[in-house]
Protein backbone atom coordinates (compact mmCIF):
# COMPACT_ATOMS: atom_id res chain seq x y z
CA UNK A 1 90.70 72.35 65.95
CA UNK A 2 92.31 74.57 68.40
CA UNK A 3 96.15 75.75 67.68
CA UNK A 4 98.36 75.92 70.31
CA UNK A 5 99.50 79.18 71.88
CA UNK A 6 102.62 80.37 70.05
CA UNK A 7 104.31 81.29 72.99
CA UNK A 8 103.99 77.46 74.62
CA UNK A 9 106.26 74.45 73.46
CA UNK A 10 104.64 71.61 71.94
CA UNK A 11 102.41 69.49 74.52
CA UNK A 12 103.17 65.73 75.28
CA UNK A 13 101.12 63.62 78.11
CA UNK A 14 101.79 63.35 81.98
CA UNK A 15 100.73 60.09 83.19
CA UNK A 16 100.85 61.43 86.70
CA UNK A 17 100.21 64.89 88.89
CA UNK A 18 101.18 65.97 92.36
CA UNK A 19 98.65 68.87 91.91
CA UNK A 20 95.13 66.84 92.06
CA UNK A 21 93.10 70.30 92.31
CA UNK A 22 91.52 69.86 89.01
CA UNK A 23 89.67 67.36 86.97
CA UNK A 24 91.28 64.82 85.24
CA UNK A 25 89.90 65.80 81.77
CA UNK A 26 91.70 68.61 80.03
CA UNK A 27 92.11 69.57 76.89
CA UNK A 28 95.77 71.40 77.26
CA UNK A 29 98.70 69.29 78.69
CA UNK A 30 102.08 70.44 78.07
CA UNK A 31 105.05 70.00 79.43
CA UNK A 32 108.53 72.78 80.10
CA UNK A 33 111.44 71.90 80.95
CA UNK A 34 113.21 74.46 83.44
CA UNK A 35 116.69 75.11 85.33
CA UNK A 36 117.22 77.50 88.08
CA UNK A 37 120.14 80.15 87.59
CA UNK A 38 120.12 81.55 90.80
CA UNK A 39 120.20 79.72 93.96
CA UNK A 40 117.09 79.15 95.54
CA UNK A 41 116.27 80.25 99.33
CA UNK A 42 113.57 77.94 100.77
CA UNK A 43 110.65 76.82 99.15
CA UNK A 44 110.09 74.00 101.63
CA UNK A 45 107.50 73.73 104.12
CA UNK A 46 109.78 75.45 106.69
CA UNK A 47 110.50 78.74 106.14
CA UNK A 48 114.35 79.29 104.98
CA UNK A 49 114.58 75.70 104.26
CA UNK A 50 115.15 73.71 100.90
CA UNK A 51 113.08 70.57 101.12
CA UNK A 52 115.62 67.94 99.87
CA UNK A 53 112.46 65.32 98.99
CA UNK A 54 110.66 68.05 97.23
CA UNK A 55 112.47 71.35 96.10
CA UNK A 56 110.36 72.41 94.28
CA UNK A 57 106.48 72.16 95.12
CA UNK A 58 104.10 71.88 92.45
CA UNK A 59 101.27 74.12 94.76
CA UNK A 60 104.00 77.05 95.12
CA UNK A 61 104.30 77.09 91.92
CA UNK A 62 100.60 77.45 91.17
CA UNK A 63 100.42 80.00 93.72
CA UNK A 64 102.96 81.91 91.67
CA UNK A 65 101.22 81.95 88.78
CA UNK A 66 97.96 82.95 90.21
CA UNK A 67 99.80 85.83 91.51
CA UNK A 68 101.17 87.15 88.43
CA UNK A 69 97.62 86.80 86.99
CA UNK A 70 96.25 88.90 89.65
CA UNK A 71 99.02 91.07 89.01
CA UNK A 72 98.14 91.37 85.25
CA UNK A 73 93.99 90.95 84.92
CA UNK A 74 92.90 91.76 88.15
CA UNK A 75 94.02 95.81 88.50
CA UNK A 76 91.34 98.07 87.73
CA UNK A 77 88.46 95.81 88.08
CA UNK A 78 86.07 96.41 91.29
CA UNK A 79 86.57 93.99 93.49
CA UNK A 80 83.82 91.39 93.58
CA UNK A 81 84.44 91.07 89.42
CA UNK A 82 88.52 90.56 90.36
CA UNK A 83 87.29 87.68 92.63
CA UNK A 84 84.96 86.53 90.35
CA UNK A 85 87.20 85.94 87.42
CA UNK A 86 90.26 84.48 89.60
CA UNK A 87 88.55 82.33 91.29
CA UNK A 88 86.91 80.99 88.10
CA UNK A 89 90.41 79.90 86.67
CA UNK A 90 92.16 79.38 89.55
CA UNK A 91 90.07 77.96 92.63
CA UNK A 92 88.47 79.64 95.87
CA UNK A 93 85.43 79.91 98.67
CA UNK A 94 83.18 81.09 96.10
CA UNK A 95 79.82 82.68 97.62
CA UNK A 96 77.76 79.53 97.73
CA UNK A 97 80.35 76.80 97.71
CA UNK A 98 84.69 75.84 97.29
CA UNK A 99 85.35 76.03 93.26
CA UNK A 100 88.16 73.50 92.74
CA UNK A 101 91.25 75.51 90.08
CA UNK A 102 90.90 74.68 86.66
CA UNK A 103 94.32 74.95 86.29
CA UNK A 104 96.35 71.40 87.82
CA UNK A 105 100.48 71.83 88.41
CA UNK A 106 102.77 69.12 87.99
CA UNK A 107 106.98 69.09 89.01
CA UNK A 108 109.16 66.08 88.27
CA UNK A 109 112.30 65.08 86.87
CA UNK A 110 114.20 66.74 89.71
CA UNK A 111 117.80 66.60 89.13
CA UNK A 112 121.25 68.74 90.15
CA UNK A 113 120.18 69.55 93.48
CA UNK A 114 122.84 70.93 95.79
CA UNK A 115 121.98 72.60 99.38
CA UNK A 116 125.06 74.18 100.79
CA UNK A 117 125.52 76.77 103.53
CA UNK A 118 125.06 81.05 101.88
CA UNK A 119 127.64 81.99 104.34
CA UNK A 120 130.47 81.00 106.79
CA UNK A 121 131.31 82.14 110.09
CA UNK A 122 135.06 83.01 110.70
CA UNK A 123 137.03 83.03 113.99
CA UNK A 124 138.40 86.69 114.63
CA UNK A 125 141.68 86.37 115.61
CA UNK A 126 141.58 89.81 117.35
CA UNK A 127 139.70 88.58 119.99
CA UNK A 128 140.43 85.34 120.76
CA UNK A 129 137.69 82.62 120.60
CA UNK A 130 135.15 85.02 119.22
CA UNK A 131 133.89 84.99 115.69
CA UNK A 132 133.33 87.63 113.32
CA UNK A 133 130.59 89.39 113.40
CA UNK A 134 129.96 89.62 109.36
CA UNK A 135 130.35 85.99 107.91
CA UNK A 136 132.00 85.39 104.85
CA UNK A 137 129.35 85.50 101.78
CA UNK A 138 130.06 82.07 99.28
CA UNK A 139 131.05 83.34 96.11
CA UNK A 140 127.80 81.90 94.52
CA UNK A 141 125.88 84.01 96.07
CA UNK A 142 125.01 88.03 96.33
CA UNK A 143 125.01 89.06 99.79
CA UNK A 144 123.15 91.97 99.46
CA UNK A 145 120.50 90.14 98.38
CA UNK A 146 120.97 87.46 101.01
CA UNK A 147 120.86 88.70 104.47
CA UNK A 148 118.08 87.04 105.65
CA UNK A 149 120.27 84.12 105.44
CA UNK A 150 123.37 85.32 107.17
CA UNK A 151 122.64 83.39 110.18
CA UNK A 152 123.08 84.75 114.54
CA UNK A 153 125.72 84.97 116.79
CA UNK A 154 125.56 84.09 120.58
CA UNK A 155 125.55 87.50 122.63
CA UNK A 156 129.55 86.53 123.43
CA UNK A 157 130.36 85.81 119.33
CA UNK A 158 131.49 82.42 120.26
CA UNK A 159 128.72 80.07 118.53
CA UNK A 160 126.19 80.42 116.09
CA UNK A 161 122.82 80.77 117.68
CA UNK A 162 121.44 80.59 114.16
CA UNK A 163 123.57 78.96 111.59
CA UNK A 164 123.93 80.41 108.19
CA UNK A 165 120.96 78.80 106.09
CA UNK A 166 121.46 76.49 103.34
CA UNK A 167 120.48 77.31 99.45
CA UNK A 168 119.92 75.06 96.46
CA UNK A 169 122.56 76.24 94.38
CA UNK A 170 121.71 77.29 90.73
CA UNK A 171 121.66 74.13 88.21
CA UNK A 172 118.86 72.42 89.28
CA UNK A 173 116.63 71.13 86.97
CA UNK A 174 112.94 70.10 86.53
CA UNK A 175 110.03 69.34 84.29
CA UNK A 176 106.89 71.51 84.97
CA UNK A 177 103.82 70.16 83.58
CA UNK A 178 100.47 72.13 82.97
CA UNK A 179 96.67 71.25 82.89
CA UNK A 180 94.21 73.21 81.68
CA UNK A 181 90.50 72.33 82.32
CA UNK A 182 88.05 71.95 79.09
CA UNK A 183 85.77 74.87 80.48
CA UNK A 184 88.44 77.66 80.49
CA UNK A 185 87.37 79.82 77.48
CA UNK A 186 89.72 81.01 74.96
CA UNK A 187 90.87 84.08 76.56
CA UNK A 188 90.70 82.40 80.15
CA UNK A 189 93.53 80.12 78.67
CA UNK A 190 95.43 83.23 77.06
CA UNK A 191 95.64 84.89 80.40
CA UNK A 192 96.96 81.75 82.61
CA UNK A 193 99.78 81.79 79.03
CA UNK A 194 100.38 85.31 80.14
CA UNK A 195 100.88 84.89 83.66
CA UNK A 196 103.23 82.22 82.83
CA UNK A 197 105.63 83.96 80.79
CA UNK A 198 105.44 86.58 82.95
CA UNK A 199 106.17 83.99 85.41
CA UNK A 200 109.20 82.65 83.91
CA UNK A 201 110.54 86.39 83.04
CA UNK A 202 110.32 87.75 86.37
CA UNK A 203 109.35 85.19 88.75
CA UNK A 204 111.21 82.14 90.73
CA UNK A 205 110.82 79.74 92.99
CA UNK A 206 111.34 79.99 96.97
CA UNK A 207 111.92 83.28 98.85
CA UNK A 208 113.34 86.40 97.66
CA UNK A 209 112.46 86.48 94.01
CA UNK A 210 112.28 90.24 93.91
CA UNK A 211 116.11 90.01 94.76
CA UNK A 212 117.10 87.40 92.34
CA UNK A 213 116.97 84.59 94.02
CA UNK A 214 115.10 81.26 92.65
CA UNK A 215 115.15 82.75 88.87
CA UNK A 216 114.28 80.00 87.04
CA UNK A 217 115.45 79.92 82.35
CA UNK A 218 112.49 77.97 81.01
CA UNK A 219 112.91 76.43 77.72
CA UNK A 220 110.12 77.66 75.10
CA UNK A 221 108.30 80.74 76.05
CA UNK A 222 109.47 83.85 74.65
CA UNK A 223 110.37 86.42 76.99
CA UNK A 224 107.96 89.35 78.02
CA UNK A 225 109.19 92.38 76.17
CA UNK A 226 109.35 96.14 77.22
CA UNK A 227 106.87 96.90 74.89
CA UNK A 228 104.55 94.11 76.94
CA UNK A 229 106.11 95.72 80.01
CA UNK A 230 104.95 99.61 79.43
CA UNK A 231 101.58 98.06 77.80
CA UNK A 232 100.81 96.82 81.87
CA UNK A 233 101.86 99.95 83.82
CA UNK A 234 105.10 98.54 84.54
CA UNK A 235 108.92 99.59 83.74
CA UNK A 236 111.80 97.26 82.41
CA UNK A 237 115.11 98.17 82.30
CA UNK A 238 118.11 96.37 80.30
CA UNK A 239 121.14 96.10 80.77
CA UNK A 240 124.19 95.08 78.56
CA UNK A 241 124.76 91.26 78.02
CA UNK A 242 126.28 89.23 80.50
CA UNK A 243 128.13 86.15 80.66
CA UNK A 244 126.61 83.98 82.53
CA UNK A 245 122.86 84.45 84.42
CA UNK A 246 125.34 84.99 87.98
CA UNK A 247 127.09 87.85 87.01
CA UNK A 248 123.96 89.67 85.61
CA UNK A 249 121.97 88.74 89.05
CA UNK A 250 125.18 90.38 91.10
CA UNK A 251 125.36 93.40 88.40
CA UNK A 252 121.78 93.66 88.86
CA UNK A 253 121.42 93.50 92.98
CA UNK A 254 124.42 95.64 93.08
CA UNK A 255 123.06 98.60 91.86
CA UNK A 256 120.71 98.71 94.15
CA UNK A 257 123.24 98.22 97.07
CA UNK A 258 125.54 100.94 95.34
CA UNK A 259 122.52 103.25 95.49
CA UNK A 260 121.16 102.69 98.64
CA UNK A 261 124.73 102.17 100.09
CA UNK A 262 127.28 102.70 98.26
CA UNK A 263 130.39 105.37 99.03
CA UNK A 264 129.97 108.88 97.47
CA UNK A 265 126.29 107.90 96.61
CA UNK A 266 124.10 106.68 99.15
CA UNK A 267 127.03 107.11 102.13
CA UNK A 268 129.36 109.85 102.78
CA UNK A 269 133.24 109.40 102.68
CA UNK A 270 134.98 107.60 105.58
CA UNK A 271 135.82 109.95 108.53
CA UNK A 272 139.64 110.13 108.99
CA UNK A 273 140.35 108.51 112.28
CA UNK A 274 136.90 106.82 112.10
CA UNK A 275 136.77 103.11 112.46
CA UNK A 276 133.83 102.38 110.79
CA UNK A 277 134.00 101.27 106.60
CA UNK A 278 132.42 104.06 105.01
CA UNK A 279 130.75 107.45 106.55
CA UNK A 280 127.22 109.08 107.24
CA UNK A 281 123.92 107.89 105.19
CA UNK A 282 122.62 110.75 102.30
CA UNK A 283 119.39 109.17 102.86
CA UNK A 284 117.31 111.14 105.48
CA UNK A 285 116.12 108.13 107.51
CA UNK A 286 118.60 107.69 110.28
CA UNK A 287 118.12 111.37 111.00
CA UNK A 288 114.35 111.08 111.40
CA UNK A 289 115.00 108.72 113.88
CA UNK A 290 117.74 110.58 115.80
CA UNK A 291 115.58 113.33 115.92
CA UNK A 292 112.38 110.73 116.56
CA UNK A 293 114.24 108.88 119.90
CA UNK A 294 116.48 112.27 120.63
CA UNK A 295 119.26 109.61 120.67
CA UNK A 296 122.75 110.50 118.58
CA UNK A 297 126.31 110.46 119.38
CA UNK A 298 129.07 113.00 119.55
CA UNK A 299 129.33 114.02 116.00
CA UNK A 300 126.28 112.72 114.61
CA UNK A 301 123.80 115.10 116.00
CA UNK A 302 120.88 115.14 113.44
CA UNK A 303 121.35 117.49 110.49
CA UNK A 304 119.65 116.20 107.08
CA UNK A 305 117.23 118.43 105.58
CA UNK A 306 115.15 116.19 104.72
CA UNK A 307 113.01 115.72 108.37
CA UNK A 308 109.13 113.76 107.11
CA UNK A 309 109.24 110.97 104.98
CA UNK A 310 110.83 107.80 104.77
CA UNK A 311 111.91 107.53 100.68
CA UNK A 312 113.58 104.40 100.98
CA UNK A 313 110.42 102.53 102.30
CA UNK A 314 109.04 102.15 98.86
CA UNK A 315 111.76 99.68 97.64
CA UNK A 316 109.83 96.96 100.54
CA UNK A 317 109.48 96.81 104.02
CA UNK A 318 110.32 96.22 106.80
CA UNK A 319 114.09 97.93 107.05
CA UNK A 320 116.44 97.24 110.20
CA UNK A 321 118.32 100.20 111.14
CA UNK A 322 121.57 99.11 112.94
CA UNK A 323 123.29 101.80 114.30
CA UNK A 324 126.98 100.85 115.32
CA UNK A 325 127.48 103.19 118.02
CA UNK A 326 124.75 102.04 120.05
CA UNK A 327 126.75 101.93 123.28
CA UNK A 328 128.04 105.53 122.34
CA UNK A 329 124.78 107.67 122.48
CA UNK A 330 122.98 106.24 118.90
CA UNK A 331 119.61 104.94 119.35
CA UNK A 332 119.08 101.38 119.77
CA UNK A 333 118.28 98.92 116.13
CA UNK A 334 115.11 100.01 114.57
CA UNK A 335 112.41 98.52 112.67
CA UNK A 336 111.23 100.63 109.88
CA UNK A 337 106.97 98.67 109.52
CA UNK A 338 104.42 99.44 107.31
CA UNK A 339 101.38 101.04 108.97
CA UNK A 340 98.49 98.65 109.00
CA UNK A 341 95.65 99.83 106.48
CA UNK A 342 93.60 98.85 103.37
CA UNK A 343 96.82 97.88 101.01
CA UNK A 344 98.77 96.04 103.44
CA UNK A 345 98.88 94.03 106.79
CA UNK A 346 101.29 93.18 109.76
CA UNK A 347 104.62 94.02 109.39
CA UNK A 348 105.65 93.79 105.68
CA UNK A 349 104.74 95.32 101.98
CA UNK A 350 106.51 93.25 99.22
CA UNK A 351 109.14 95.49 97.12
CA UNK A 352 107.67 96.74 93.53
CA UNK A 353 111.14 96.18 92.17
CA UNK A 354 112.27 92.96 90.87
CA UNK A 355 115.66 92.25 90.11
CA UNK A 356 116.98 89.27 88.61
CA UNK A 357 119.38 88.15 84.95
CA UNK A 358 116.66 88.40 82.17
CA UNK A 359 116.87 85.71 79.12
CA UNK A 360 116.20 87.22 76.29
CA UNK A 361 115.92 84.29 74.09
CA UNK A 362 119.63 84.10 73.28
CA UNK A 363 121.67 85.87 76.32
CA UNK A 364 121.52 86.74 79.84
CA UNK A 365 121.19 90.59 80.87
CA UNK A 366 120.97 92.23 84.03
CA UNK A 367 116.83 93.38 84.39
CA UNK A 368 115.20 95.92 87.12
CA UNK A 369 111.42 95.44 86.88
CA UNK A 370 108.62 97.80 88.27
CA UNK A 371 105.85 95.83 88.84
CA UNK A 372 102.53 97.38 87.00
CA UNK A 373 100.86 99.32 90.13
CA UNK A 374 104.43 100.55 91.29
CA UNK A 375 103.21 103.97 92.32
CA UNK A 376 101.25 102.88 95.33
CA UNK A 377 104.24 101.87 97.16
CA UNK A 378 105.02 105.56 97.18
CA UNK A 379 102.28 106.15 99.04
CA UNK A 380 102.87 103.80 102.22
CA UNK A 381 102.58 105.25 105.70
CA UNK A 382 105.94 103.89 107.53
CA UNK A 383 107.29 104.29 111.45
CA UNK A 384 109.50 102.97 113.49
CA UNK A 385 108.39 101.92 117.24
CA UNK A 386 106.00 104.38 119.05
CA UNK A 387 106.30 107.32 116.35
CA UNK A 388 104.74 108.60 113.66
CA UNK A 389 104.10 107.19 110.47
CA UNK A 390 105.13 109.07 108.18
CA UNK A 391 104.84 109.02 104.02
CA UNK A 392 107.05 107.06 102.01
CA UNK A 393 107.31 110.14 99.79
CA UNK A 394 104.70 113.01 99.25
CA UNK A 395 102.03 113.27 95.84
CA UNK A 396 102.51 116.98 95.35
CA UNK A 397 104.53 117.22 92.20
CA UNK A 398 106.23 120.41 93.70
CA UNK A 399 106.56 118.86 96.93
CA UNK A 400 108.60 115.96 95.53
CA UNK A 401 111.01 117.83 93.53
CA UNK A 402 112.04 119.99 96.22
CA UNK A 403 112.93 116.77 98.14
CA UNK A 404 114.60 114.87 95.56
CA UNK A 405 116.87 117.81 95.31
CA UNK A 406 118.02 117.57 98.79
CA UNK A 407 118.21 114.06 99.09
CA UNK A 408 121.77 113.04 97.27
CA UNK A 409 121.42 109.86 95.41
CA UNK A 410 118.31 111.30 93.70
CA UNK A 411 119.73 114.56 92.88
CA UNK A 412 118.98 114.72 88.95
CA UNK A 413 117.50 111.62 88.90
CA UNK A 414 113.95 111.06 89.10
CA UNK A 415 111.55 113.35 91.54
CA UNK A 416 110.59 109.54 93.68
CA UNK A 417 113.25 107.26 94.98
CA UNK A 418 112.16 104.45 92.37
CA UNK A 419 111.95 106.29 89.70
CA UNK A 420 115.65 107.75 90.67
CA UNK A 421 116.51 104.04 91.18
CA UNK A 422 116.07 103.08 87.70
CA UNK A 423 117.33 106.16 86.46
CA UNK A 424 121.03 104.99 88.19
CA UNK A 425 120.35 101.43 87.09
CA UNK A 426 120.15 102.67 83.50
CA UNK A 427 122.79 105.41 83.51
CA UNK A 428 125.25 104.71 86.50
């Protein structure tokens, strides 16, 4: 008789699914109870929204799992043998006909749910009848991580075009149930195991994962170690315990803010006299694209060193570039787009970084996670409107430590900006 997987809880029956793409014989049921401890951002049929009938959906949830298996079996296989063995666990248009997914998906037992608004507009009593421009962040939430979500102002600042969005705050609760199909073999069923608890580790539910939001703590798996980590072509990073799972997601999106934005590491000092919050980037990108639209104001005339390749594109695309002195000389806001080729399409590439609190069976710690694969995302061609694309960052060894050492965050670091990322997360 076969055991069952160490890493799963004990199985009980479902009497009901809301996934109905496999058969209803299985051999493998079981059951997991899980909580979210972030808030969640979406995961309803409209984009941004939380779907109060049905927060969670049981075919998202598939769909993340079939990621993270494509993530972790299908690298390094030619192609046609990748699409072979996915779509034999997991569904597809096979050559000659549909194959339905072995593997069914069931949510219930819903409860906790709580949808309130990320942010909140405030009047600005400078200028009376206008709001602020920033809205206040809710304290259960990282803003950082969140600015999708902040909402639009009117062109006059006196109503929201697009109010703030509303998140399912962390708490909620729900059963996840599992089917596996008789025909998986014994390693096909290993590998949808692994996905899971790589799933559950890393993963969430809804938009933003890679930031934190939508973790979900599910009871019974153990958690994917480093070891398991370095084993895939990935990195994991730990930090100290935390208290609760908030404080390690904040901890944990901070850093990146600190280094991508923070005063006397990714920004300059405040000017004296200067009325904006903190001074010129150390990142070369708003240079390139003075120099790229021969747009600056008085004072900022273009003068990084750094003059061909966009570092900061690897962390995800696409970037806005706001500058705030618009009226003033600076060019107009920017969109910083992959360049349409063989590894990615339209207008975005997903971050390799995930960053999120990490249960490690006992506690909560602040995690940054580079997905296995990382290293391509150095290699993405970026641009902003008309220009040129240019290289995240270059593959010549020589070439990349000669930048890193004029680029100020990185200095001593790491010789690519994710690599000098986790360096700082680790260190400070």
């Amino acid at each position: 008789m076969r055991q069952p997987n160490k890493h799963l809880i004990a199985a009980e029956a479902l009497a009901a699914w809301n996934d109905k793409s496999a058969p209803a014989v299985a051999v493998d049921t079981l059951t997991l109870r899980c909580e979210l401890i972030t808030p969640m951002y979406g995961g309803g049929v409209t984009a941004g929204e939380v779907d109060a009938a049905l927060p969670i959906r049981a075919s998202a949830l598939r769909g993340q799992l079939r990621f993270w298996w494509r993530l972790l079996h299908g690298r390094g296989r030619p192609p046609q043998e990748t699409f072979a063995a996915e779509t034999a666990i997991w569904g597809g248009i096979a050559s000659t006909q549909p194959t339905a997914s072995k593997v069914a998906v069931r949510v219930d037992r819903i409860t906790g749910l709580r949808v309130e608004p990320a942010f909140v507009y405030q009047q600005n009593h400078n200028k009376h009848g206008e709001l602020k421009t920033m809205p206040n962040a809710a304290d259960w939430v990282e803003a950082y991580a969140m600015f999708p979500a902040r909402g639009e102002l009117t062109k006059d600042k006196r109503s929201e075009e697009i109010s703030p969005h509303r998140l399912a705050r962390a708490g909620l609760g729900f059963r996840l149930g599992m089917r596996l199909h008789p025909e998986l073999t014994a390693a096909q069923r290993e590998e949808v195991n692994t996905a899971l608890r790589w799933w559950a580790s890393f993963g969430g539910v809804g938009a933003r994962t890679r930031r934190g939001l939508g973790a979900v703590r599910v009871e019974g798996l153990t958690p994917v170690t480093n070891v398991e980590v370095a084993a895939k072509g990935g990195r994991l990073i730990l930090l100290a315990l935390s208290e609760t799972p908030e404080l390690a997601w904040k901890n944990s999106v901070g850093r990146l803010r600190q280094f991508r934005q923070g005063v006397d590491l990714g920004r300059n000092q405040k000017t004296e006299g200067s009325e904006s919050p903190a001074g010129r980037s150390r990142w070369p990108e708003p240079d390139i694209i003075r120099r790229q639209t021969t747009h600056h104001s008085h004072g900022h005339a273009p003068t990084h060193p750094v003059t061909h390749v966009y570092p900061r594109a690897a962390f995800g695309l696409p970037i806005i570039f706001h500058f705030k002195d618009e009226n003033k000389g600076e060019p107009p806001q920017q969109l910083l787009v992959p360049e349409v080729g063989d590894h990615q399409s339209g207008d975005r590439m997903a971050s390799p970084l995930i960053l999120r609190p990490y249960w490690n069976g006992q506690r909560y710690q602040p995690a940054a996670l580079l997905l296995p694969g990382w290293e391509a995302a150095l290699q993405v061609n970026a641009g902003v409107g008309d220009g040129i694309f240019r290289p995240a960052w270059p593959s010549d060894p020589a070439e990349r430590q000669r930048l890193a050492a004029q680029i100020k965050p990185m200095q001593g670091r790491g010789n690519d900006p994710l690599s000098a990322f986790m360096d700082y997360f680790e260190k400070g």
